[in-house]
C-alpha atoms as a PDB file:
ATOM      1  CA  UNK A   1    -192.746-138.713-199.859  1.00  0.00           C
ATOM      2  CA  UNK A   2    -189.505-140.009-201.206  1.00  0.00           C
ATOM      3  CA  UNK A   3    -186.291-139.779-199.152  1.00  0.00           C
ATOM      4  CA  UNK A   4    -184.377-136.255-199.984  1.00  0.00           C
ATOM      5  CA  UNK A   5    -181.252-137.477-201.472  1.00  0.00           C
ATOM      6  CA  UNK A   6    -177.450-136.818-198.920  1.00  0.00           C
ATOM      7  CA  UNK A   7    -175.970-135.561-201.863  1.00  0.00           C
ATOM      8  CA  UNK A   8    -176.847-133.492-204.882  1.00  0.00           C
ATOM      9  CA  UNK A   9    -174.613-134.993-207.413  1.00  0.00           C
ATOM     10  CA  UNK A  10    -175.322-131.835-209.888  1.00  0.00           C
ATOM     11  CA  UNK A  11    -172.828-130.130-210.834  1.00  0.00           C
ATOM     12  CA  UNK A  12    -172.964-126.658-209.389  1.00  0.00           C
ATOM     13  CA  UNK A  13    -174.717-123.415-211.718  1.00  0.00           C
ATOM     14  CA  UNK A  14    -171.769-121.126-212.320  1.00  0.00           C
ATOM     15  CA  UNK A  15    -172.782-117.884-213.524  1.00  0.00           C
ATOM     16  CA  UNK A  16    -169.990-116.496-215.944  1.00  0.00           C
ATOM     17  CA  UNK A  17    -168.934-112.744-216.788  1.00  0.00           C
ATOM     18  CA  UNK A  18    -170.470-111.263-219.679  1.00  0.00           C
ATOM     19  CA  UNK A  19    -167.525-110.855-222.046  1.00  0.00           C
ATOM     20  CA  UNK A  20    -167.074-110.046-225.689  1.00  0.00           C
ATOM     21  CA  UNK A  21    -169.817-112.372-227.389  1.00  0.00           C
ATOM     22  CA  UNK A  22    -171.807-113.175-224.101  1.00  0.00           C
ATOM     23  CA  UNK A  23    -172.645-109.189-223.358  1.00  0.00           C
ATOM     24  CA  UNK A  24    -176.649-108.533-224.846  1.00  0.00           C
ATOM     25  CA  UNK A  25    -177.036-104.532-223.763  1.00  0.00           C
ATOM     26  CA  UNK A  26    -177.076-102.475-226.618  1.00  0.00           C
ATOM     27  CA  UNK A  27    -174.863 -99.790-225.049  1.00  0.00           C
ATOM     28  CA  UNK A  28    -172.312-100.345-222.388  1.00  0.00           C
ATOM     29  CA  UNK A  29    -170.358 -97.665-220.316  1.00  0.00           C
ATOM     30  CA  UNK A  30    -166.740 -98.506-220.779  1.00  0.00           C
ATOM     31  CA  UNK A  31    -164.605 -97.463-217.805  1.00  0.00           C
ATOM     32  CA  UNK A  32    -160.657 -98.876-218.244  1.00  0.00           C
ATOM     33  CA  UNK A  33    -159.026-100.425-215.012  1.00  0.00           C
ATOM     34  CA  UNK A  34    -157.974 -97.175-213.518  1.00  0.00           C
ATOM     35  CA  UNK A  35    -161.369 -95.843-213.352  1.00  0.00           C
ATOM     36  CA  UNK A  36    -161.369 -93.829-216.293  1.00  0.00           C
ATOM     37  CA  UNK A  37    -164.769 -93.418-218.272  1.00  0.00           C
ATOM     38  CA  UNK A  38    -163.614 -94.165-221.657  1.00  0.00           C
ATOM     39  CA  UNK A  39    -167.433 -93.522-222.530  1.00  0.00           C
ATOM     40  CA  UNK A  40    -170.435 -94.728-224.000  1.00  0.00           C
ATOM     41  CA  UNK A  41    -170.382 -97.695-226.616  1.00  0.00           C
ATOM     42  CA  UNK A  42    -172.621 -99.162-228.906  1.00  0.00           C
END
């Protein structure tokens, strides 16, 4: 068996927030940043 390596030189998996283009659901509950359900959206 090989020798495990000290390091992993990979960079690290970041996993981003879905925004605008990224988000794949076809409806999303929409709730504004004092809590607020703005409501359903397609």
């Amino acid at each position: 068996m090989p020798p495990r390596p000290r390091f992993d030189r990979r960079a690290p998996v970041r996993e981003l927030p879905n925004i605008n283009e990224r988000i794949k659901y076809p409806q999303l509950r929409v709730v504004d940043s004092d809590g607020k359900q703005l409501g359903v959206i397609d």
